[in-house]
C-alpha atoms as a PDB file:
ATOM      1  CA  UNK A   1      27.997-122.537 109.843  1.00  0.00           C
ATOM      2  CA  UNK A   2      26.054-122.140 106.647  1.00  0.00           C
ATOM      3  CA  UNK A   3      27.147-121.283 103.512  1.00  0.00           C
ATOM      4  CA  UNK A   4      26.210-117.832 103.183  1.00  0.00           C
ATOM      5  CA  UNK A   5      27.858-116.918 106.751  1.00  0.00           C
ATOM      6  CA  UNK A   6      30.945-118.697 105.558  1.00  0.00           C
ATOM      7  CA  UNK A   7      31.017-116.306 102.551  1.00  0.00           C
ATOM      8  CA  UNK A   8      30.279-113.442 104.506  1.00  0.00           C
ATOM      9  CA  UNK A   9      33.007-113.800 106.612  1.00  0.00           C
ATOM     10  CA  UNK A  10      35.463-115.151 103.543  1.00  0.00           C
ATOM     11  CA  UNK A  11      34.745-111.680 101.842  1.00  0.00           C
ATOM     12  CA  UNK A  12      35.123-109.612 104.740  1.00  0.00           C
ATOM     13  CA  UNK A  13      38.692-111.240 104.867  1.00  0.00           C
ATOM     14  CA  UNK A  14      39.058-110.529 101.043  1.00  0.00           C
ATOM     15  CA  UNK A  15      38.804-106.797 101.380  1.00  0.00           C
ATOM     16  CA  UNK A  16      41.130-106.243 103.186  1.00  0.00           C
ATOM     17  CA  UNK A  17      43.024-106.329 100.218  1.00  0.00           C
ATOM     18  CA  UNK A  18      44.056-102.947  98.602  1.00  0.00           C
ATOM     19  CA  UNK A  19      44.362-102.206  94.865  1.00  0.00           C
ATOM     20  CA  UNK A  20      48.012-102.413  93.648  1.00  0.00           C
ATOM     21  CA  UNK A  21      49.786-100.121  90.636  1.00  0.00           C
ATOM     22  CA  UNK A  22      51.137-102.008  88.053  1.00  0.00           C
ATOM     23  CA  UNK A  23      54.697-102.150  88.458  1.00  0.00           C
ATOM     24  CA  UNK A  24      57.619-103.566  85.710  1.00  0.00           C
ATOM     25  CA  UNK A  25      60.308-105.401  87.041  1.00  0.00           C
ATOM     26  CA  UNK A  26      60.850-107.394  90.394  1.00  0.00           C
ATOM     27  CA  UNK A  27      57.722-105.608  91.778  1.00  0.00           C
ATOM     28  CA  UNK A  28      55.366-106.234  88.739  1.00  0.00           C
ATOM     29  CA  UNK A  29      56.217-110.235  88.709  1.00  0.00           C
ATOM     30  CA  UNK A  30      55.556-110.605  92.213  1.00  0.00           C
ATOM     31  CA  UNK A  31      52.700-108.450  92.016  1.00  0.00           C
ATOM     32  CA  UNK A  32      51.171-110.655  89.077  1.00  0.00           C
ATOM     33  CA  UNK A  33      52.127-113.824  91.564  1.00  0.00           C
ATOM     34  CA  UNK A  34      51.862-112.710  94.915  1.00  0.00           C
ATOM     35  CA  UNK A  35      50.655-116.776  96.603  1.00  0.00           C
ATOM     36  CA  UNK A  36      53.651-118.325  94.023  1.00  0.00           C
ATOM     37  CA  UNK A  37      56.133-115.569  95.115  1.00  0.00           C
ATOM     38  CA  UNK A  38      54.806-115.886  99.228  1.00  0.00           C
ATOM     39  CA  UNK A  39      55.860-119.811  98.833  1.00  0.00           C
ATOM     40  CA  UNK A  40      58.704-119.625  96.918  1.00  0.00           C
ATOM     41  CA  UNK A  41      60.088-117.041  99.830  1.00  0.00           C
ATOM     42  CA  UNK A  42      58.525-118.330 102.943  1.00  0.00           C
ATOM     43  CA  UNK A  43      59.434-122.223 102.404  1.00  0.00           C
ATOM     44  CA  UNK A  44      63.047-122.009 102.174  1.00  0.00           C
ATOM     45  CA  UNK A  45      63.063-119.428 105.009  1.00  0.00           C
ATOM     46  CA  UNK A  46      60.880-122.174 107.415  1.00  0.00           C
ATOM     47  CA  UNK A  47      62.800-124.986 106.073  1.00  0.00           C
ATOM     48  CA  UNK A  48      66.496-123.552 106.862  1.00  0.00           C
ATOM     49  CA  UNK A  49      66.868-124.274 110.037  1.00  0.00           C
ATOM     50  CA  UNK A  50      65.844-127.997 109.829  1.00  0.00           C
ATOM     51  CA  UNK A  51      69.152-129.256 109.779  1.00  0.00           C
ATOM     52  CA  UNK A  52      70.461-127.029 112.913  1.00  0.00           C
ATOM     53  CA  UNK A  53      67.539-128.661 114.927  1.00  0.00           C
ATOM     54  CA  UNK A  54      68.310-132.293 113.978  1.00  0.00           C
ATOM     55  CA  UNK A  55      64.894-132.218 112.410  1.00  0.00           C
ATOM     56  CA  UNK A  56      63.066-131.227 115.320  1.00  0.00           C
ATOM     57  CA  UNK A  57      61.896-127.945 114.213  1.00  0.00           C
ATOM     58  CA  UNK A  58      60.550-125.377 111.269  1.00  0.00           C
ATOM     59  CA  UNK A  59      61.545-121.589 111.605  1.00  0.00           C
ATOM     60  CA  UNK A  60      58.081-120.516 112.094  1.00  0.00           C
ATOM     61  CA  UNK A  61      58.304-116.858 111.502  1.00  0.00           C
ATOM     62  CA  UNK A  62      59.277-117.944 107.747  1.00  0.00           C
ATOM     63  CA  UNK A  63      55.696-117.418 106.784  1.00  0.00           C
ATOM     64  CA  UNK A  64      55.471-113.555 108.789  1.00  0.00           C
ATOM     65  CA  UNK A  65      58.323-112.712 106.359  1.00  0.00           C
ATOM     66  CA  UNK A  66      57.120-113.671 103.408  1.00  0.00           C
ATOM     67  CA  UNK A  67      54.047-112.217 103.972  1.00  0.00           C
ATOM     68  CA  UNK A  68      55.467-108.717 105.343  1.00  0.00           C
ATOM     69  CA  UNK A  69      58.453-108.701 102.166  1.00  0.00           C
ATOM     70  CA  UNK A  70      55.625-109.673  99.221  1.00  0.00           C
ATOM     71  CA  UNK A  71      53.452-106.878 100.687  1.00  0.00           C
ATOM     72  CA  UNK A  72      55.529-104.328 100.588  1.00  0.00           C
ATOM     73  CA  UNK A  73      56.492-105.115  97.232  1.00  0.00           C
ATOM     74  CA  UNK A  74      52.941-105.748  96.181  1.00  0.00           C
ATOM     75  CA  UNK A  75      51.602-102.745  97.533  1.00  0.00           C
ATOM     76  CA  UNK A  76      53.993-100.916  99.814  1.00  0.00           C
ATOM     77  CA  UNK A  77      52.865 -99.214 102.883  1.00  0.00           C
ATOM     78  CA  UNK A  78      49.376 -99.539 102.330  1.00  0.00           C
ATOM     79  CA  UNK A  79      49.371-103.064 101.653  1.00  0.00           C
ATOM     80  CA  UNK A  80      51.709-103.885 104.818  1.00  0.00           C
ATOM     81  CA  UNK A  81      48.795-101.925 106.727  1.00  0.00           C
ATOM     82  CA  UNK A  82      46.244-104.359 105.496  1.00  0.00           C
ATOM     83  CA  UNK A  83      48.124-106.916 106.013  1.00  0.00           C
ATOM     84  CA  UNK A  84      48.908-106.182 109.574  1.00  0.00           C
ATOM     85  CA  UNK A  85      45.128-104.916 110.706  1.00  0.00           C
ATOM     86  CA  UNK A  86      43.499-108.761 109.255  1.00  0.00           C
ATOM     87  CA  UNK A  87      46.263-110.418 110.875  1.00  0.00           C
ATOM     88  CA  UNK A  88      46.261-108.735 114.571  1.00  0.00           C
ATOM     89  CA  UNK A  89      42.648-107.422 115.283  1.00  0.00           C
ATOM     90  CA  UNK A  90      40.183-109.391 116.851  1.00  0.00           C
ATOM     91  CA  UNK A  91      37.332-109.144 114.950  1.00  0.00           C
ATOM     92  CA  UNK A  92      34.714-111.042 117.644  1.00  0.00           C
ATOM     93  CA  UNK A  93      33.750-111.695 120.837  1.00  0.00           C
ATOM     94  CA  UNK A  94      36.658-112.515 123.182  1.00  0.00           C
ATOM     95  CA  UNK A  95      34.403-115.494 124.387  1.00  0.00           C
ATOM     96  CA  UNK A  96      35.332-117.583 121.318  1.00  0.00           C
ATOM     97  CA  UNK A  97      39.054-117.644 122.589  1.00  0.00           C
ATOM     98  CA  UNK A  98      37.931-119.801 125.543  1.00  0.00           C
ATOM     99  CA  UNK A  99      35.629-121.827 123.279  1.00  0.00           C
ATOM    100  CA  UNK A 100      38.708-122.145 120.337  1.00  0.00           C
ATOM    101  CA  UNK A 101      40.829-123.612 123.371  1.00  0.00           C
ATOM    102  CA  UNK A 102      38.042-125.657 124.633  1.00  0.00           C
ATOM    103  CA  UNK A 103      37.454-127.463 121.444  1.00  0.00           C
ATOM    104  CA  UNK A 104      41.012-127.942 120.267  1.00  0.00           C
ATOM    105  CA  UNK A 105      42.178-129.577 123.403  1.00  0.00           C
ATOM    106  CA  UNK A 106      38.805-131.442 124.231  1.00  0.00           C
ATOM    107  CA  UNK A 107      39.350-132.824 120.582  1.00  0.00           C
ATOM    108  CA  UNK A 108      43.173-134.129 121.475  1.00  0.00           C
ATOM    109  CA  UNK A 109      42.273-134.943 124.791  1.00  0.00           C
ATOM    110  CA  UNK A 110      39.003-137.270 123.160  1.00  0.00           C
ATOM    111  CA  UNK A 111      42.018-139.141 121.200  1.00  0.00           C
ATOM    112  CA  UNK A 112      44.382-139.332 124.134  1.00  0.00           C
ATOM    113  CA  UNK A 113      41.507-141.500 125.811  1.00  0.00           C
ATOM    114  CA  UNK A 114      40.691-143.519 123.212  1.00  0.00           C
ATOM    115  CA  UNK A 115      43.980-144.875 122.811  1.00  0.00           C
ATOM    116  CA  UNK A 116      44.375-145.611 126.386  1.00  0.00           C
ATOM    117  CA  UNK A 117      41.414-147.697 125.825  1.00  0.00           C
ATOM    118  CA  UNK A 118      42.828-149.527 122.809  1.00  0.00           C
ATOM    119  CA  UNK A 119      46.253-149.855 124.886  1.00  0.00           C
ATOM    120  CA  UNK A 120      48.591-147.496 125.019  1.00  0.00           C
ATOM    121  CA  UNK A 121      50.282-146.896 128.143  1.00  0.00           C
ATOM    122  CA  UNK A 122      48.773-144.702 130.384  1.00  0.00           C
ATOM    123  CA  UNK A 123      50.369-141.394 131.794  1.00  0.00           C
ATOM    124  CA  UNK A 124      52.713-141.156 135.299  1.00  0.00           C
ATOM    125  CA  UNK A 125      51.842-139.267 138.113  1.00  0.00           C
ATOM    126  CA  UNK A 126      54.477-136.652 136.783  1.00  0.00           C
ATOM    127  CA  UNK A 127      53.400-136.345 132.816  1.00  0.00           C
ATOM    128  CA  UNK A 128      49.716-135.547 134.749  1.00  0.00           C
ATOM    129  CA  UNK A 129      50.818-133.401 136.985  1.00  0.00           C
ATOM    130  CA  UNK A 130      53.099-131.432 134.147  1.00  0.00           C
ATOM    131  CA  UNK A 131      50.091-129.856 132.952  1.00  0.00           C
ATOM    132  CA  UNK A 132      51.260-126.471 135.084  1.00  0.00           C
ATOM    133  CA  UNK A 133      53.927-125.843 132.528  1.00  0.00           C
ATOM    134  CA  UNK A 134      51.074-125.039 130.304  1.00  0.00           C
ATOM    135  CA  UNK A 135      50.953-121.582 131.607  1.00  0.00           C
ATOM    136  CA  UNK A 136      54.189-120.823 130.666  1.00  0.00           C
ATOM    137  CA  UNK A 137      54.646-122.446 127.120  1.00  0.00           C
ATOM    138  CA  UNK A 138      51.065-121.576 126.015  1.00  0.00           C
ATOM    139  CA  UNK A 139      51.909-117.807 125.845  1.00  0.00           C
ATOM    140  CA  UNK A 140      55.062-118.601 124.627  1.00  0.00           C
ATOM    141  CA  UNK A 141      53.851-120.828 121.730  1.00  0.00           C
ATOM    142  CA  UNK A 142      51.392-118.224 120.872  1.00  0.00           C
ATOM    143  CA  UNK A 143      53.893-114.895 120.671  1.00  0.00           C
ATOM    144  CA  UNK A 144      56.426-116.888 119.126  1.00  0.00           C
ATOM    145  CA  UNK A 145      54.739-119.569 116.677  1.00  0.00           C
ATOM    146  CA  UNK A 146      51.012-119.807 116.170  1.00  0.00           C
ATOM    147  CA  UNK A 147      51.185-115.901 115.485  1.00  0.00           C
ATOM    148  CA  UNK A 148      53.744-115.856 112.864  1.00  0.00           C
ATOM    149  CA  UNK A 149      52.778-118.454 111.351  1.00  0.00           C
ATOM    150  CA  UNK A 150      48.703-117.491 111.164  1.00  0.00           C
ATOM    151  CA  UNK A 151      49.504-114.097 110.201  1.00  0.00           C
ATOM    152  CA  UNK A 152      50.948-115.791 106.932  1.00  0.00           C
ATOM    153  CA  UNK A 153      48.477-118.770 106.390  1.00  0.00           C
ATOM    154  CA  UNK A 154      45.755-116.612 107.477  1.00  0.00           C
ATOM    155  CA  UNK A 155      46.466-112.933 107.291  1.00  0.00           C
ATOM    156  CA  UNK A 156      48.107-113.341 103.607  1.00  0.00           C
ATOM    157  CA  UNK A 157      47.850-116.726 101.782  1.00  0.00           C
ATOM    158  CA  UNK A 158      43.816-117.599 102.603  1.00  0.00           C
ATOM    159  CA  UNK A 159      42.227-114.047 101.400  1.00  0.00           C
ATOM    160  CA  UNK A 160      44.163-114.627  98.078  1.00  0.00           C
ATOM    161  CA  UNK A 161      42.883-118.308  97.704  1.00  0.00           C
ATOM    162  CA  UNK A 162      39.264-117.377  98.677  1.00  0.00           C
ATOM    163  CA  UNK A 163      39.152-114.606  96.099  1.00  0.00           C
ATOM    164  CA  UNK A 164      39.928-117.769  93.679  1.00  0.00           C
ATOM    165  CA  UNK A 165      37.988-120.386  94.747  1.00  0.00           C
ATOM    166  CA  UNK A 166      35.430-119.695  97.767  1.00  0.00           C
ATOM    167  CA  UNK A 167      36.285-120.574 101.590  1.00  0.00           C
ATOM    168  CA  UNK A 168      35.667-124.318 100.830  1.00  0.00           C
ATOM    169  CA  UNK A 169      38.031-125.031  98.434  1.00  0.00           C
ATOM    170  CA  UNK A 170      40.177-122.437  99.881  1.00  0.00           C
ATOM    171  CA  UNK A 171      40.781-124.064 102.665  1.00  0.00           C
ATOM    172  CA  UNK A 172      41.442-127.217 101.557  1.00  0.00           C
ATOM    173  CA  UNK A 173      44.220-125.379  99.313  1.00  0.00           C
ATOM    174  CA  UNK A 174      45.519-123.758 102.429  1.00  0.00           C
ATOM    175  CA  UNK A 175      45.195-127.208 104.114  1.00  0.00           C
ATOM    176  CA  UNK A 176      47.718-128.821 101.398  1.00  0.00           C
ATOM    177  CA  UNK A 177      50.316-126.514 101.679  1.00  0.00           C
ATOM    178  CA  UNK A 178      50.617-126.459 105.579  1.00  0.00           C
ATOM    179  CA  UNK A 179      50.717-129.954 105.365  1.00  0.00           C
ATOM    180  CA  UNK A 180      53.544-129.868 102.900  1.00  0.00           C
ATOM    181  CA  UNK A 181      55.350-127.146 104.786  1.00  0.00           C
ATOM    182  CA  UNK A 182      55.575-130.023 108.061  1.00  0.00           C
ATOM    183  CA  UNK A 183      56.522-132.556 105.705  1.00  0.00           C
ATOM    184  CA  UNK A 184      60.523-132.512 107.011  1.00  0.00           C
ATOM    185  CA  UNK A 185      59.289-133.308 110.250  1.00  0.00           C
ATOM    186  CA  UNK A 186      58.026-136.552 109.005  1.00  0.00           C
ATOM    187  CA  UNK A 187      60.902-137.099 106.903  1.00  0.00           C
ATOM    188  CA  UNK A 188      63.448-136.580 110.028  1.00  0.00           C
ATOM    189  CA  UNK A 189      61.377-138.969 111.619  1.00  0.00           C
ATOM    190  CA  UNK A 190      60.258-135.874 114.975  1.00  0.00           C
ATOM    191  CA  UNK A 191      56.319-136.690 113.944  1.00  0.00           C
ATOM    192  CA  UNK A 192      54.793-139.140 112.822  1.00  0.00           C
ATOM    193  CA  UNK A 193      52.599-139.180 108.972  1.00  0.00           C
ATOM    194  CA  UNK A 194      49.291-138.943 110.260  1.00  0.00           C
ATOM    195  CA  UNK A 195      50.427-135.398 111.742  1.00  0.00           C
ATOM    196  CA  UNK A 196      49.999-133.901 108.148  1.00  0.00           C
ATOM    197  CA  UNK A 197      46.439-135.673 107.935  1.00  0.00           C
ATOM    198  CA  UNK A 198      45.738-133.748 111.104  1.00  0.00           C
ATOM    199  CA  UNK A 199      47.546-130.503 109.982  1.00  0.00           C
ATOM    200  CA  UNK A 200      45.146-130.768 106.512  1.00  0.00           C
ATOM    201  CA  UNK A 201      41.989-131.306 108.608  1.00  0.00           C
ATOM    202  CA  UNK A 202      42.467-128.729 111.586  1.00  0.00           C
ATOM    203  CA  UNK A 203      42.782-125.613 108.882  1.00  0.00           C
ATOM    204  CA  UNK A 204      38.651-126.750 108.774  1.00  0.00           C
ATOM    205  CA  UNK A 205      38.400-126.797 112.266  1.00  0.00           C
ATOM    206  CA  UNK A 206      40.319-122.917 112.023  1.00  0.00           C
ATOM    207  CA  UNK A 207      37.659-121.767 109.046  1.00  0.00           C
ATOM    208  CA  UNK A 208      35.090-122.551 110.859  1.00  0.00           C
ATOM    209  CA  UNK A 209      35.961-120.429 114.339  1.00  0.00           C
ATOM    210  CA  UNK A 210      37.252-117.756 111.995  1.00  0.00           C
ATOM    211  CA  UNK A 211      33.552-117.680 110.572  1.00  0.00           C
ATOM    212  CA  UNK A 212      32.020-117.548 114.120  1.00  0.00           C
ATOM    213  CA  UNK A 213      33.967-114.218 114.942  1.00  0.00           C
ATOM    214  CA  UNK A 214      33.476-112.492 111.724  1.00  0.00           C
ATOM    215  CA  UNK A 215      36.890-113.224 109.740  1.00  0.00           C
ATOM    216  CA  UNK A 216      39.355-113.350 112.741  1.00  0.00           C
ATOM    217  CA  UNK A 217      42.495-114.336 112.548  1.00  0.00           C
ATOM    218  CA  UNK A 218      43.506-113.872 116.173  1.00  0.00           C
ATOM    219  CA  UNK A 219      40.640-116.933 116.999  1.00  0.00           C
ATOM    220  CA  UNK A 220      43.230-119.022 114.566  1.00  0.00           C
ATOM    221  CA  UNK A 221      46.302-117.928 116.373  1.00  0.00           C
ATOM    222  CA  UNK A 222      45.058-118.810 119.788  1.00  0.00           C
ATOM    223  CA  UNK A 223      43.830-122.373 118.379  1.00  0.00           C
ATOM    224  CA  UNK A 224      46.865-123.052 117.073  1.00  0.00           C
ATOM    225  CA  UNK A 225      48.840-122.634 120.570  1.00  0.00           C
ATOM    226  CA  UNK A 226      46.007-124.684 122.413  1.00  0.00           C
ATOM    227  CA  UNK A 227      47.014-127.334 119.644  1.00  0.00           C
ATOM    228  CA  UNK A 228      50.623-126.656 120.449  1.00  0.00           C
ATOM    229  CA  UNK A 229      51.312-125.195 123.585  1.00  0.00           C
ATOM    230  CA  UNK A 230      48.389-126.983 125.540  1.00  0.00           C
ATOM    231  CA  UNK A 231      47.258-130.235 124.180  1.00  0.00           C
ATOM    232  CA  UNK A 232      50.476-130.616 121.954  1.00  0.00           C
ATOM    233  CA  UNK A 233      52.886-129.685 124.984  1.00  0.00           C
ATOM    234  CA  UNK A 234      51.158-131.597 127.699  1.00  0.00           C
ATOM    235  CA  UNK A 235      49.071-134.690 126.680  1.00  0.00           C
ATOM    236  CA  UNK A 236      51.524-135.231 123.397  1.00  0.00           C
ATOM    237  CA  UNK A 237      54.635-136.827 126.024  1.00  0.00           C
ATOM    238  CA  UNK A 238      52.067-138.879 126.988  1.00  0.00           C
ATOM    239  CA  UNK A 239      52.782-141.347 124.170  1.00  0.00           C
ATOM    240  CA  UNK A 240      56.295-142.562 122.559  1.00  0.00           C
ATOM    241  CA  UNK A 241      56.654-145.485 119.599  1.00  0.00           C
ATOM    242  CA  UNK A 242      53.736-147.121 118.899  1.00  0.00           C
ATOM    243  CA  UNK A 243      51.411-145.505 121.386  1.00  0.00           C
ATOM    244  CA  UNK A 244      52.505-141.825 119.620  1.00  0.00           C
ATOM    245  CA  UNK A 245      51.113-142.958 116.105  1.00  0.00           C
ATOM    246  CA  UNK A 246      48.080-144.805 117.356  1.00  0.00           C
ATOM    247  CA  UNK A 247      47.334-141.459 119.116  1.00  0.00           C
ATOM    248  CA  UNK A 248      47.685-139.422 116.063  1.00  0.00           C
ATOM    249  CA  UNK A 249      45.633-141.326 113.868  1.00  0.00           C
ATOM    250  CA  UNK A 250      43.012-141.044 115.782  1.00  0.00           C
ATOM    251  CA  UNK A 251      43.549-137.446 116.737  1.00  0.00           C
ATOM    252  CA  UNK A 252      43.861-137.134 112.836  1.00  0.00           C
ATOM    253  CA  UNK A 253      40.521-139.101 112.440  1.00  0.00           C
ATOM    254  CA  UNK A 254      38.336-136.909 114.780  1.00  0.00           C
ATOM    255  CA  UNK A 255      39.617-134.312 113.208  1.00  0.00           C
ATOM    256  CA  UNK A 256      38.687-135.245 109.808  1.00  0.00           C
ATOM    257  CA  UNK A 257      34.749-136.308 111.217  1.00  0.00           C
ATOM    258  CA  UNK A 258      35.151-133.115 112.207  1.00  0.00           C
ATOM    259  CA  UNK A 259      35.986-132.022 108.804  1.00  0.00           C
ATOM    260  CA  UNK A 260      33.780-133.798 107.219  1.00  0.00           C
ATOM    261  CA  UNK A 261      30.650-131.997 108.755  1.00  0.00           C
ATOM    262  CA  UNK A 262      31.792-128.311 108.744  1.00  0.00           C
ATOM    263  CA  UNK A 263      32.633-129.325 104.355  1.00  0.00           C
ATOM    264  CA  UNK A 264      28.447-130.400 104.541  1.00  0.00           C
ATOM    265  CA  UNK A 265      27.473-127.028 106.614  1.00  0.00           C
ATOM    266  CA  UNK A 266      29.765-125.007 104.321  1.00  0.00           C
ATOM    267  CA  UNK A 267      28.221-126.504 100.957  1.00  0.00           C
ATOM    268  CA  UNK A 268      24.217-127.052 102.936  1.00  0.00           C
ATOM    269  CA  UNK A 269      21.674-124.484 100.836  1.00  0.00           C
ATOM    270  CA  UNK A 270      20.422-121.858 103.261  1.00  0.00           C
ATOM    271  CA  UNK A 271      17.016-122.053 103.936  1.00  0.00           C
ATOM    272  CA  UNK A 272      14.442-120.536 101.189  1.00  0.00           C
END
C-alpha cells in the first residue's frame, strides 16, 4: 500500500466526522478534548472488571461506550450517526474478510510452527482436533469483543489521531494505547509481555487491510476475532510456561517484520 492510497483511505475515515457547536460547560471541555475525554472514560470502564475475573479478562465493550457517551456529547445525534455508519458499514469487497482471516491466522499459525521446531511441545490429538469449536467462539468473539472494541479504536479514536498526525504515526499512537489498555493482563500474570509487542504491531497489520477496502472498519473487526476467536482460541492452548512465551515472541516478531514493511510502503514516494 503506497502512501497516497494510505491517505486516501485515512481521509475518507476523517470525514466522517461532523462539525460540532461550541458548547460551555461539560459539553464544551469534552468537545475541546474528545481522544483525552474517550480514555479517561473508556479505561476505567475496560479495566473494572479485572479484579472479578482474577485477571483473566478486560470489559471489552468499555471502548463502544466511550465512544457512543463522548459523541453524543460532542455532537449529539448527528455525531452518534457518524460514528455508528464508519464503525458498522463495510466499505469493500467482502473478499477481504476471507483474506483478513487468512493472513491473521496463517501469521499465528507460521509462529506456532516455528516453535515446535525450536522445542516446544507439540499439540495432542485432542488440542488438534478442537479446532471445531472455532465455529462457535469465532462469531461469538466477533459480536461480543472484536466489534466493541474496533468500533472504539477504529470507529472513534483513529479518525481523530489521523486528522493530527497522518495514518503512519496514527497508528503507531493507536498502537500504544491498545497496548497499554492489555497491560493488566500482563500484570495478573493471564499473558505473557510480548503480547503487548504483538498488540502494538497488529494495529499495522489492521491499517493496512483497512486501506485495501477503502477505510473499513468491519475488515478490522473480523481480524481481530480470527486473532482471537480462531488462532487465539485454538492454536493459543497449544502452549503453557515456557512454550507460551517462546510462541509469542515470535508471533510478536513476525508481526513486527510485518510491521516493518507496511511503515516502508506507507512512507515509499509514489511513482513520478
Amino acid at each position: 500500500m503506497c502512501l497516497r492510497k494510505g491517505r486516501r483511505m485515512l481521509r475518507m475515515t476523517t470525514s466522517v466526522l461532523v462539525p460540532v457547536a461550541a458548547h460551555a460547560g461539560l459539553r464544551g471541555l469534552v468537545a475541546r478534548h474528545p481522544l483525552f475525554s474517550f480514555l479517561l472514560l473508556a479505561f476505567p470502564l475496560s479495566w473494572s472488571i479485572v479484579p472479578l475475573t482474577g485477571g483473566e479478562g478486560i470489559n471489552p465493550t468499555g471502548p463502544l461506550i466511550a465512544a457512543l457517551v463522548v459523541s453524543a456529547l460532542v455532537g449529539g445525534r448527528s455525531q452518534v450517526g457518524a460514528w455508528l455508519r464508519l464503525s458498522f458499514t463495510n466499505r469493500g469487497p467482502l473478499r477481504w474478510h476471507a483474506i483478513a482471516i487468512g493472513v491473521i491466522v496463517g501469521l499465528y499459525g507460521l509462529a506456532a510452527l516455528a516453535a515446535f521446531a525450536l522445542g516446544a511441545a507439540g499439540p495432542s490429538s485432542a488440542e488438534l482436533g478442537a479446532w471445531t469449536e472455532i465455529l462457535f467462539v469465532f462469531p461469538l468473539y466477533l459480536l461480543l469483543i472484536a466489534a466493541p472494541e474496533e468500533s472504539g479504536w477504529r470507529g472513534f479514536v483513529l479518525p481523530r489521531l489521523t486528522e493530527s498526525f497522518g495514518p503512519l504515526k496514527a497508528t503507531a499512537v493507536l498502537g500504544l494505547i491498545v497496548a497499554a489498555w492489555h497491560v493488566p493482563l500482563v500484570v495478573a500474570g493471564s499473558q505473557a509481555a510480548a503480547v503487548l509487542g504483538a498488540v502494538f504491531a497488529s494495529q499495522f497489520v489492521f491499517t493496512w487491510l483497512q486501506g485495501r477496502t477503502n477505510g473499513s472498519v468491519p475488515i478490522v473487526m473480523v481480524a481481530h476475532a480470527a486473532q482471537g476467536g480462531i488462532a487465539g482460541a485454538w492454536m493459543g492452548p497449544m502452549f503453557t510456561g515456557a512454550d507460551q512465551t517462546l510462541h509469542v515472541g515470535i508471533w510478536a516478531g513476525l508481526l513486527g517484520l510485518v510491521t516493518a514493511a507496511i511503515a516502508l510502503a506507507l512512507n515509499r514516494r509514489p511513482a513520478a
